[in-house]
N, C-alpha and C. Protein backbone atom coordinates (compact mmCIF):
# COMPACT_ATOMS: atom_id res chain seq x y z
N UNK A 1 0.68 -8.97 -11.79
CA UNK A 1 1.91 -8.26 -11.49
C UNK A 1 1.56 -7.00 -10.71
N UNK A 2 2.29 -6.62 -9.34
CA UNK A 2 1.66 -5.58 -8.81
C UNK A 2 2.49 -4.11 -9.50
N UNK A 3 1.66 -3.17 -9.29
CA UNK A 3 1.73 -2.06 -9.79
C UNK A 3 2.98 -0.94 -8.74
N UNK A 4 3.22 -0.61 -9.21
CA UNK A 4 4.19 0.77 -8.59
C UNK A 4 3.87 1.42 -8.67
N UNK A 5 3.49 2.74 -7.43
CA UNK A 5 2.94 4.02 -7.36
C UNK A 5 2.80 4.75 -8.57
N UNK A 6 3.33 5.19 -9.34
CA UNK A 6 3.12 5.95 -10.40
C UNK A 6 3.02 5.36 -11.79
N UNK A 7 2.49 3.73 -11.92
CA UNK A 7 1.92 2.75 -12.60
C UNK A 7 0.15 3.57 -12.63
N UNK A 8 0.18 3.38 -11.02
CA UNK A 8 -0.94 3.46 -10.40
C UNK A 8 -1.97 5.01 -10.92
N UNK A 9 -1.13 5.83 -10.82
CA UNK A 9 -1.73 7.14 -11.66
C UNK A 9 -1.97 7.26 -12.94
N UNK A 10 -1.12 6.48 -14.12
CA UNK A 10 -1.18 6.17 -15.24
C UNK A 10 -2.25 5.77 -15.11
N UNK A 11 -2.45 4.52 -14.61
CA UNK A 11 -3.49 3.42 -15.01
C UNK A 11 -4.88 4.17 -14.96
N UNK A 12 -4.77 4.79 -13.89
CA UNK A 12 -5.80 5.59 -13.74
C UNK A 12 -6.44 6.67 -14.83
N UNK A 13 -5.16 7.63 -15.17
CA UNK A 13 -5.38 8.33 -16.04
C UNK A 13 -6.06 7.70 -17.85
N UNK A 14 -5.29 6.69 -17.69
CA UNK A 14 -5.87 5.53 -19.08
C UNK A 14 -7.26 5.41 -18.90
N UNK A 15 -7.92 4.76 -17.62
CA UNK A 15 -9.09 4.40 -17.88
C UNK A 15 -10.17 5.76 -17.86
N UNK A 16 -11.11 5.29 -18.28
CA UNK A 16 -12.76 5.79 -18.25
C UNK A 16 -13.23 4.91 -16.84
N UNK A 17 -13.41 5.61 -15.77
CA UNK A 17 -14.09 4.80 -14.59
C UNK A 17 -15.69 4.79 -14.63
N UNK A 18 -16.23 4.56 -14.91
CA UNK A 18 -17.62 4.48 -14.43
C UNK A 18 -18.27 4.99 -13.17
N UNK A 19 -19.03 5.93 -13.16
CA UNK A 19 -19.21 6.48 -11.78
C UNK A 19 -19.49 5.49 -10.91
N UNK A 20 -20.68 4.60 -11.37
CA UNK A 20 -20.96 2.99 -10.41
C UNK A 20 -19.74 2.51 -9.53
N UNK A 21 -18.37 2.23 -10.57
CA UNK A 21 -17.11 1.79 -10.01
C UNK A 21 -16.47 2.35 -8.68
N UNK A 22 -16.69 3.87 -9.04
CA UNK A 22 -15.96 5.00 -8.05
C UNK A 22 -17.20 5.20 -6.83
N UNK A 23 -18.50 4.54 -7.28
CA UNK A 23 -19.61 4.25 -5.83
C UNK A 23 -19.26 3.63 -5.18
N UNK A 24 -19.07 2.52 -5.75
CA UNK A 24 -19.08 1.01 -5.50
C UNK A 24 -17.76 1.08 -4.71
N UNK A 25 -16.25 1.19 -5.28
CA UNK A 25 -15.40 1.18 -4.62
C UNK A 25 -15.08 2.03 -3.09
N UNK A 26 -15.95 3.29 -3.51
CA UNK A 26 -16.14 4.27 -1.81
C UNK A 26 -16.99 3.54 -0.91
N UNK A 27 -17.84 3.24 -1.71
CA UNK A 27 -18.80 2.53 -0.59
C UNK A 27 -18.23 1.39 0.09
N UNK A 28 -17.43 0.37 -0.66
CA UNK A 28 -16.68 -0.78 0.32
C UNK A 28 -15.73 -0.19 1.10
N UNK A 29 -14.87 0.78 0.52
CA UNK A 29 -14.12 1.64 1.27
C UNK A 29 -14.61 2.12 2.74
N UNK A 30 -15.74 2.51 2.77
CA UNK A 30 -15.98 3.11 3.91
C UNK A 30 -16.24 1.68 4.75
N UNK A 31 -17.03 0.56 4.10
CA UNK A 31 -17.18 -0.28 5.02
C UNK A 31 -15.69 -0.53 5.53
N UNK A 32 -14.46 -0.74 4.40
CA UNK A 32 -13.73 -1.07 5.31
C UNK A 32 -12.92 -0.30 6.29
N UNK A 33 -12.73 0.97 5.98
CA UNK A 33 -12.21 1.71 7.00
C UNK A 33 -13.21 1.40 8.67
N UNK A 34 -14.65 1.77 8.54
CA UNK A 34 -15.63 1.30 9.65
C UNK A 34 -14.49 -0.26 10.29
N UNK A 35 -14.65 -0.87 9.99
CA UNK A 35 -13.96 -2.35 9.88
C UNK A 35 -12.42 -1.78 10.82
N UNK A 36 -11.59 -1.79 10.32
CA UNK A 36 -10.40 -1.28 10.47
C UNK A 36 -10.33 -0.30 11.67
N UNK A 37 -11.35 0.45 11.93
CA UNK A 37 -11.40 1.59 12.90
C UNK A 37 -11.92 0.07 14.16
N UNK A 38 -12.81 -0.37 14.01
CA UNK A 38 -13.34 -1.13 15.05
C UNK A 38 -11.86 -1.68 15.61
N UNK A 39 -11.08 -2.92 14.54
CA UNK A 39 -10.10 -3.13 14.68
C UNK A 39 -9.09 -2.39 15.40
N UNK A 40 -8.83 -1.15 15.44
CA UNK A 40 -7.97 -0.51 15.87
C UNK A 40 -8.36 -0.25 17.27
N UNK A 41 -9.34 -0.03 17.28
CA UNK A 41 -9.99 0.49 18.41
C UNK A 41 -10.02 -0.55 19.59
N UNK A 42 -10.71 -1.67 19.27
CA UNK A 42 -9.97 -3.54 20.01
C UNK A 42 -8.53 -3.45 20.45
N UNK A 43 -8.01 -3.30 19.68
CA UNK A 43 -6.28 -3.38 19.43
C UNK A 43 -5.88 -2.11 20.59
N UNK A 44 -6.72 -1.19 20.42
CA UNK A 44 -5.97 0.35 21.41
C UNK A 44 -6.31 -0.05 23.66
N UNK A 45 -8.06 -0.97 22.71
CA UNK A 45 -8.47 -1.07 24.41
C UNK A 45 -7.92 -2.22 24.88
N UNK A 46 -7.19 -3.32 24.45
CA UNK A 46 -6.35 -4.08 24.54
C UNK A 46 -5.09 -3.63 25.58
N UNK A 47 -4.08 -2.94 24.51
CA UNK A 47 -2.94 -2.38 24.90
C UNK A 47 -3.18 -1.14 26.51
N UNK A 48 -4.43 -0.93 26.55
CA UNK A 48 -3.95 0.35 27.53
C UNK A 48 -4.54 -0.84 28.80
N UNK A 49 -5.59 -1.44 28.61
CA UNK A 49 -5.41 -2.17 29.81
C UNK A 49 -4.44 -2.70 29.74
N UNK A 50 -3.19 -3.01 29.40
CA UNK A 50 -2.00 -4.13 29.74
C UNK A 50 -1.06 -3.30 30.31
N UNK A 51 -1.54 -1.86 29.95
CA UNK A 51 -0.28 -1.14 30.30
C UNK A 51 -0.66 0.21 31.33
N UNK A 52 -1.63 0.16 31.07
CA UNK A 52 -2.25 1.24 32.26
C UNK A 52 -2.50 2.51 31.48
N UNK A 53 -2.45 2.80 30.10
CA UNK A 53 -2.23 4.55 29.67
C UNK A 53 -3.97 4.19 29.48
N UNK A 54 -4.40 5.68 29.46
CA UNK A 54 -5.21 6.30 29.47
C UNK A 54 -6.04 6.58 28.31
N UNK A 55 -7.07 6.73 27.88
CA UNK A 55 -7.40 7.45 26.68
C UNK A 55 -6.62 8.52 26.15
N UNK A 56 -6.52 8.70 24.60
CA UNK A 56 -6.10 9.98 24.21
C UNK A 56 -7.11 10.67 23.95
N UNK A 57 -7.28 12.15 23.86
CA UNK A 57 -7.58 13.28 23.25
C UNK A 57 -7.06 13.88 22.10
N UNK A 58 -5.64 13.13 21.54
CA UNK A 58 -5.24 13.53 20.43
C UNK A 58 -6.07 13.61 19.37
N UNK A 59 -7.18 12.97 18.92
CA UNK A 59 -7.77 13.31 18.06
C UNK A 59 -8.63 14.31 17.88
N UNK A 60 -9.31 14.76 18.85
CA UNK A 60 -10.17 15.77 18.74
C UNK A 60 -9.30 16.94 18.71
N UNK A 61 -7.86 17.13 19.39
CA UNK A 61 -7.04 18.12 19.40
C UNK A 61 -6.37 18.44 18.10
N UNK A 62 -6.24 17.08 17.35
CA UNK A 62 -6.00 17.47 16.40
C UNK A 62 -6.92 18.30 14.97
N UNK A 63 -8.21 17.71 15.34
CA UNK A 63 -8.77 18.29 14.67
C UNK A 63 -9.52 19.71 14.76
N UNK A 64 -9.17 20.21 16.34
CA UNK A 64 -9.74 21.33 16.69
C UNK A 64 -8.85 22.41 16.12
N UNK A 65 -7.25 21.69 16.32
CA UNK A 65 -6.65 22.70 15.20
C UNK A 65 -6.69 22.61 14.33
N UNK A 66 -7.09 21.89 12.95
CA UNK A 66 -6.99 21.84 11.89
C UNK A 66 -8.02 22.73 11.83
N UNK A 67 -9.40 22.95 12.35
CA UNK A 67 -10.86 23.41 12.08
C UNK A 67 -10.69 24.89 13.10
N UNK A 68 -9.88 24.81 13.54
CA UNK A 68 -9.77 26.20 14.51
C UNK A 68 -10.67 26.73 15.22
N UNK A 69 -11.24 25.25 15.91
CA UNK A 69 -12.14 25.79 16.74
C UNK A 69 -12.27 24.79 17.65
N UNK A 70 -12.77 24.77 18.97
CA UNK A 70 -12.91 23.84 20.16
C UNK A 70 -14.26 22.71 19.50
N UNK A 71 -13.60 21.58 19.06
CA UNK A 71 -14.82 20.58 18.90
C UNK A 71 -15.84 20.21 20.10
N UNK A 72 -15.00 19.88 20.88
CA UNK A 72 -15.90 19.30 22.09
C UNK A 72 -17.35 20.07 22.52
N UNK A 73 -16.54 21.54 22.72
CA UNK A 73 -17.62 22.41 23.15
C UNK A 73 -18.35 22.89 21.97
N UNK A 74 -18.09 22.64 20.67
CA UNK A 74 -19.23 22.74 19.71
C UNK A 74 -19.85 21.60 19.41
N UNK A 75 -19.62 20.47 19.86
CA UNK A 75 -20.39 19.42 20.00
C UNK A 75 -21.40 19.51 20.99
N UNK A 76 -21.42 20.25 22.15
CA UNK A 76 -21.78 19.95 23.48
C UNK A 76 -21.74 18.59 24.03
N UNK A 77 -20.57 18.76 24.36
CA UNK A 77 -20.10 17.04 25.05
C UNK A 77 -18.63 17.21 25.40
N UNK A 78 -18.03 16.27 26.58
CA UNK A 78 -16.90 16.62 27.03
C UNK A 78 -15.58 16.24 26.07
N UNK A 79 -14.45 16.12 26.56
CA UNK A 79 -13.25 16.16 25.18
C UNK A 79 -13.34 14.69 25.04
N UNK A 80 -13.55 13.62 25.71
CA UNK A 80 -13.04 12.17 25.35
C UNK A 80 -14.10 11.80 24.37
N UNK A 81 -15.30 12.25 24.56
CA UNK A 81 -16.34 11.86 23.87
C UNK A 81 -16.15 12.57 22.38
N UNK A 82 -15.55 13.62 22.58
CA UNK A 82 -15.30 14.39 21.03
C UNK A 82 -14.64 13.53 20.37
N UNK A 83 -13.49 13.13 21.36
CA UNK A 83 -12.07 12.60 20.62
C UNK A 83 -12.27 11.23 20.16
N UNK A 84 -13.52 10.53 20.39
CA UNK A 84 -14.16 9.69 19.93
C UNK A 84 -14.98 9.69 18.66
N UNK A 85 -15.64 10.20 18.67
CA UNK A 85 -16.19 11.18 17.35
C UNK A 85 -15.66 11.14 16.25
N UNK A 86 -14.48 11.99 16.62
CA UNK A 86 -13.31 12.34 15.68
C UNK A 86 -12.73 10.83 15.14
N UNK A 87 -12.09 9.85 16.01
CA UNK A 87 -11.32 9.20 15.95
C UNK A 87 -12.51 7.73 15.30
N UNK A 88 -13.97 7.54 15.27
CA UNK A 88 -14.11 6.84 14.52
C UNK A 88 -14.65 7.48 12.99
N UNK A 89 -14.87 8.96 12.89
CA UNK A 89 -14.94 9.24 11.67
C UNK A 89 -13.57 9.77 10.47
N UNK A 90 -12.47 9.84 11.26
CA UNK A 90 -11.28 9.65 10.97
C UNK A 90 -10.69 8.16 10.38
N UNK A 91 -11.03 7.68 10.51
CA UNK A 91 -10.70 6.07 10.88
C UNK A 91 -11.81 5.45 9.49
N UNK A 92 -12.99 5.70 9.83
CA UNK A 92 -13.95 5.12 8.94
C UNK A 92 -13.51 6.11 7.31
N UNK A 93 -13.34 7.49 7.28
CA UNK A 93 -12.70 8.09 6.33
C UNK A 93 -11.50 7.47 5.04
N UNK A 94 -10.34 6.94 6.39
CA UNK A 94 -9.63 5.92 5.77
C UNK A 94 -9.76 5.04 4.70
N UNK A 95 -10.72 4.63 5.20
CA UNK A 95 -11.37 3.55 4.36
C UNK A 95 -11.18 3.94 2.67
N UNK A 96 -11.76 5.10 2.59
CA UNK A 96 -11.98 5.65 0.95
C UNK A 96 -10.47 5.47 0.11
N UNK A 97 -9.12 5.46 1.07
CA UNK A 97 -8.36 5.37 0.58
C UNK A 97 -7.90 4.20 -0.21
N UNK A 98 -8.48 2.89 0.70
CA UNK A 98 -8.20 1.71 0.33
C UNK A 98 -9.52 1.41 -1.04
N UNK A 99 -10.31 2.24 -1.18
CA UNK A 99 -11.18 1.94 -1.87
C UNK A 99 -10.19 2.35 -3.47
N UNK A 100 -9.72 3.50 -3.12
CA UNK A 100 -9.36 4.26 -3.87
C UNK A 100 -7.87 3.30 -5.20
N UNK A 101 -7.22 2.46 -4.53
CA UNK A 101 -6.57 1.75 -4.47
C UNK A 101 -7.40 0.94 -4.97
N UNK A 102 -8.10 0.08 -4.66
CA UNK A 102 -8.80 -1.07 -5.55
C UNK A 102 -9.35 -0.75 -6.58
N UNK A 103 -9.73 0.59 -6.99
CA UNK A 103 -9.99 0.84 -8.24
C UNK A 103 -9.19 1.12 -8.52
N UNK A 104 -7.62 1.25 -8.38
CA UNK A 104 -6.68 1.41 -9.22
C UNK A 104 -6.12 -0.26 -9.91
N UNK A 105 -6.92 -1.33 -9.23
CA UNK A 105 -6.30 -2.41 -9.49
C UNK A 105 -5.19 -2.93 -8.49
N UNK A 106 -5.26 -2.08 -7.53
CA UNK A 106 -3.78 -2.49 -6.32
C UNK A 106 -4.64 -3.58 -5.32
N UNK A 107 -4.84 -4.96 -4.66
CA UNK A 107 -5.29 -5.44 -4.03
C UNK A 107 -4.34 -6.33 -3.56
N UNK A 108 -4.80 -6.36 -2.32
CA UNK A 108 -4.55 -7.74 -1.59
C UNK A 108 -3.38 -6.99 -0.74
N UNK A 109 -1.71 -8.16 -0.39
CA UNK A 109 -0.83 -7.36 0.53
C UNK A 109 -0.55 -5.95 0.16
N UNK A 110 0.21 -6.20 -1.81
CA UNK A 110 0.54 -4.47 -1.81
C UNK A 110 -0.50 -3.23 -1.10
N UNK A 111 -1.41 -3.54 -1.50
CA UNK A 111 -2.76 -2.42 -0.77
C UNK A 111 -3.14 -2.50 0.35
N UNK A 112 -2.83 -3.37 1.03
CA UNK A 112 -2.76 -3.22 2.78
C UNK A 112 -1.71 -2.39 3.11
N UNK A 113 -0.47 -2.91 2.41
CA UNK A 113 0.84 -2.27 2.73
C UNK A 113 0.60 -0.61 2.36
N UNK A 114 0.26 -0.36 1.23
CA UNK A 114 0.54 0.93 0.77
C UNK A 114 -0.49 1.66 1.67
N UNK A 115 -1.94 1.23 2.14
CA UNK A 115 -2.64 1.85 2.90
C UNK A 115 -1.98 2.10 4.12
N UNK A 116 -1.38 1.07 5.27
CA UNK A 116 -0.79 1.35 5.91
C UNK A 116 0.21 2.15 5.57
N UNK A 117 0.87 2.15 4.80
CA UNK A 117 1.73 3.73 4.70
C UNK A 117 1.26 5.09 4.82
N UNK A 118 0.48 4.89 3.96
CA UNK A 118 -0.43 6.32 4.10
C UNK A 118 -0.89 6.80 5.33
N UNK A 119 -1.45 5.81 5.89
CA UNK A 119 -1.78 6.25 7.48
C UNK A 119 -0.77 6.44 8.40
N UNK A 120 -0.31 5.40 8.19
CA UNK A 120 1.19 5.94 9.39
C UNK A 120 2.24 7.20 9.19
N UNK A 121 2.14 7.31 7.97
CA UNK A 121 2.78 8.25 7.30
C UNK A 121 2.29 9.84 7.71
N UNK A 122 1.06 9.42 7.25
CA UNK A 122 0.41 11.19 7.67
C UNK A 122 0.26 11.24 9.20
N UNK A 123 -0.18 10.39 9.55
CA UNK A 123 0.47 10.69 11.56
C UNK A 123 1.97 10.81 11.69
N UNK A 124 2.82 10.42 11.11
CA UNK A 124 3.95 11.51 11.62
C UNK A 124 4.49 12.28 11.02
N UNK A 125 3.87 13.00 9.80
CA UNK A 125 3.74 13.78 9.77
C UNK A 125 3.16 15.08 10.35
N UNK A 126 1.53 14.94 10.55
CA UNK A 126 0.21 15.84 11.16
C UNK A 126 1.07 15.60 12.28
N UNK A 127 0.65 15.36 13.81
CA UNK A 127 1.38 15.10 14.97
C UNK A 127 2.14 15.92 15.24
N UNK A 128 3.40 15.81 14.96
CA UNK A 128 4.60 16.79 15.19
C UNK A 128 4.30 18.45 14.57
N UNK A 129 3.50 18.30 13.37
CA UNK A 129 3.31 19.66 12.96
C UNK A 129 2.60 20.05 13.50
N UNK A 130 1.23 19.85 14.13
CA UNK A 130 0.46 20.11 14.69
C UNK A 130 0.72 20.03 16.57
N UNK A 131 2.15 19.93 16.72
CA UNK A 131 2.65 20.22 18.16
C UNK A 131 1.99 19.11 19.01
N UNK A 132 1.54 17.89 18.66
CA UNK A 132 0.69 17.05 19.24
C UNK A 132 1.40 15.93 19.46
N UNK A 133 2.51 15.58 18.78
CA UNK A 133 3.37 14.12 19.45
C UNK A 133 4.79 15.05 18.70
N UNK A 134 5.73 14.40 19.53
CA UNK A 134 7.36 14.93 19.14
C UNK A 134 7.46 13.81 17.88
N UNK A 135 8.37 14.25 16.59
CA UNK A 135 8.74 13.76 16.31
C UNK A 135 9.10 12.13 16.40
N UNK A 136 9.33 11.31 14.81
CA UNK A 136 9.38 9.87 15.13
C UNK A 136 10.70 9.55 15.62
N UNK A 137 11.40 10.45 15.42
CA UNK A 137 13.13 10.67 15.67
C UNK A 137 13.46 10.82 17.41
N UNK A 138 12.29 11.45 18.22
CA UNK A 138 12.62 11.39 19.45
C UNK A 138 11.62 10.60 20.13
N UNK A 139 11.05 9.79 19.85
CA UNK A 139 9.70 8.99 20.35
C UNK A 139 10.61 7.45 20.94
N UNK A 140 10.17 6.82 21.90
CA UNK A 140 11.19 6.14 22.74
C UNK A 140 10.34 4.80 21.37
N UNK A 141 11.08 3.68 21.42
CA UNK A 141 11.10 2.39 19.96
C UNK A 141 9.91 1.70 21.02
N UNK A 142 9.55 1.54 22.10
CA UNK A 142 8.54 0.84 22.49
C UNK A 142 7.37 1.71 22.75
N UNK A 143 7.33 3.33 22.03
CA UNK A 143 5.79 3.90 21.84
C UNK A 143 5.84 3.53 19.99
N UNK A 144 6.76 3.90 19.62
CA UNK A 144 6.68 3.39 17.92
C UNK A 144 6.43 2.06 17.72
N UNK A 145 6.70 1.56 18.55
CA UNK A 145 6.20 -0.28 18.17
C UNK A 145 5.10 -0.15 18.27
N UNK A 146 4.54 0.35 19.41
CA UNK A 146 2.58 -0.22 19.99
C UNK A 146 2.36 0.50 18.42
N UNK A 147 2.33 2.01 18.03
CA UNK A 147 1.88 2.71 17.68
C UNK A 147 1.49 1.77 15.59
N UNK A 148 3.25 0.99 15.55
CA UNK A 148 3.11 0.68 14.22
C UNK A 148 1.76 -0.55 14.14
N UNK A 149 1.95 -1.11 15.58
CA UNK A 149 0.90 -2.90 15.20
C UNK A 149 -0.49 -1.79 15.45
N UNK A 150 -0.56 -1.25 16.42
CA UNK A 150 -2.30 -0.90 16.07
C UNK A 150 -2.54 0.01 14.63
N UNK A 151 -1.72 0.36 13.88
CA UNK A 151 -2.21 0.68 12.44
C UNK A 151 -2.14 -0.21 11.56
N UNK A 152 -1.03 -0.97 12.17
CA UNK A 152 -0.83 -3.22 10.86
C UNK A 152 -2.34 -2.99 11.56
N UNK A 153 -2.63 -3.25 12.41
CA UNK A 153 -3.70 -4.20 12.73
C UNK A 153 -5.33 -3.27 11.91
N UNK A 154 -4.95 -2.45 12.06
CA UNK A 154 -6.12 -1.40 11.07
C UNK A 154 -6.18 -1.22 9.68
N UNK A 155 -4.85 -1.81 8.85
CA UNK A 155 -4.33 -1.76 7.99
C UNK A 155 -5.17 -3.21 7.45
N UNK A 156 -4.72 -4.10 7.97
CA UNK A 156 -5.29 -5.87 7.67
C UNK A 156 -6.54 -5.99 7.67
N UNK A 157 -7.19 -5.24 8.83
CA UNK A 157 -8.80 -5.76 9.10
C UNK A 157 -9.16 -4.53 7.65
N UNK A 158 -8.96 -3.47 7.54
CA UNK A 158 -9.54 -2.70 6.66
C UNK A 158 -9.33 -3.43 5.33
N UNK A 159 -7.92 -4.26 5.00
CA UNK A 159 -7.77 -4.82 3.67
C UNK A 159 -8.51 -6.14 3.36
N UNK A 160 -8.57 -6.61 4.63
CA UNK A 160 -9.45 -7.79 4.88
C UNK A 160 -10.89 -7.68 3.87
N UNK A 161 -11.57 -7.01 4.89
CA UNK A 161 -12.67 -6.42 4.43
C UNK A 161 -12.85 -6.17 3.42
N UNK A 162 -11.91 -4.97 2.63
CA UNK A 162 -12.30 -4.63 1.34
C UNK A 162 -12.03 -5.64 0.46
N UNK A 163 -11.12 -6.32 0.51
CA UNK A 163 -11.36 -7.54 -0.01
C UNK A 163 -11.80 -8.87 -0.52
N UNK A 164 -12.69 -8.91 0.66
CA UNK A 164 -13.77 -9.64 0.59
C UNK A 164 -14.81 -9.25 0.30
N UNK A 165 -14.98 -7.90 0.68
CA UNK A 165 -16.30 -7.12 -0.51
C UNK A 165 -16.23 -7.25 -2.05
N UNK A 166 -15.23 -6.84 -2.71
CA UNK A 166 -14.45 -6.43 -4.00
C UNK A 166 -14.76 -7.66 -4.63
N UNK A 167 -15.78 -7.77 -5.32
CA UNK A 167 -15.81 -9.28 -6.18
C UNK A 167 -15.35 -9.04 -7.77
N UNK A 168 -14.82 -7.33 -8.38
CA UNK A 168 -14.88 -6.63 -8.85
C UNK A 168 -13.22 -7.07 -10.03
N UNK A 169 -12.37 -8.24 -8.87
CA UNK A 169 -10.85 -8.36 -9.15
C UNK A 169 -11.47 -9.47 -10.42
């Protein structure tokens, strides 16, 4: 029977985790975020050749404001290469979430689904606050479409993955 968000904290709070568990589960986690980021990343170089857009820099921008400071040039390296950086250790990060989730006992669609929430969620949130994309309310329905399948599609390969790691169910 799948669990409901605040099942999910209970359950948690009930058990004794084993540190091994909370290894074990980060560690597939990261594989699958790695996983999921590749995925996304297929899925992004896909779409811009079909359509002609460009690389973003949103990621490194976003994180230069969060860190308040110019990544690129404290990397020594130019912005696309930062925003690369950023955007597969962002991405591979992810991952811990879905890990996080399988040790709650959430697997399979619900935990693809709820991961994909989380991610899509905090991009439109971060984004707009961070002055970096307008709002989901003024964004034209064919940048919100590309935008929702390349996170399904990061969402699946990452649940994929952890899933097939997780011999744990």
């Amino acid at each position: 029977m799948p669990m409901k968000n605040l099942d999910i904290i209970d359950h948690l709070k009930q058990k004794e985790i084993p540190i091994e568990k909370l290894g074990k589960a980060v560690g597939i986690g990261l594989l699958a975020g790695l996983a999921g980021t590749v995925a996304i990343t297929i899925s992004q170089a896909i779409e811009m050749h079909l359509t002609g857009r460009e690389p973003s820099n949103t990621p490194v921008d976003a994180a230069s404001k969060v860190l308040h400071t110019n990544l690129a040039k404290q990397a020594h390296t130019d912005k696309q290469t930062a925003s690369q950086g950023v955007h597969w250790a962002y991405g591979t990060s992810w991952g811990v979430a879905r890990g996080l989730l399988g040790l709650a006992g959430v697997t399979g669609a619900p935990a693809t689904l709820a991961h994909f929430a989380a991610i899509w969620g905090a991009e439109q949130v971060m984004l707009p606050s961070l002055k970096l994309a307008p709002p989901i309310t003024e964004e034209k329905p064919k940048t919100i479409g590309i935008d929702v399948v390349h996170h399904a599609v990061y969402a699946l390969a990452a649940g994929l993955v952890y899933d097939a790691f997780d011999k744990s169910k």
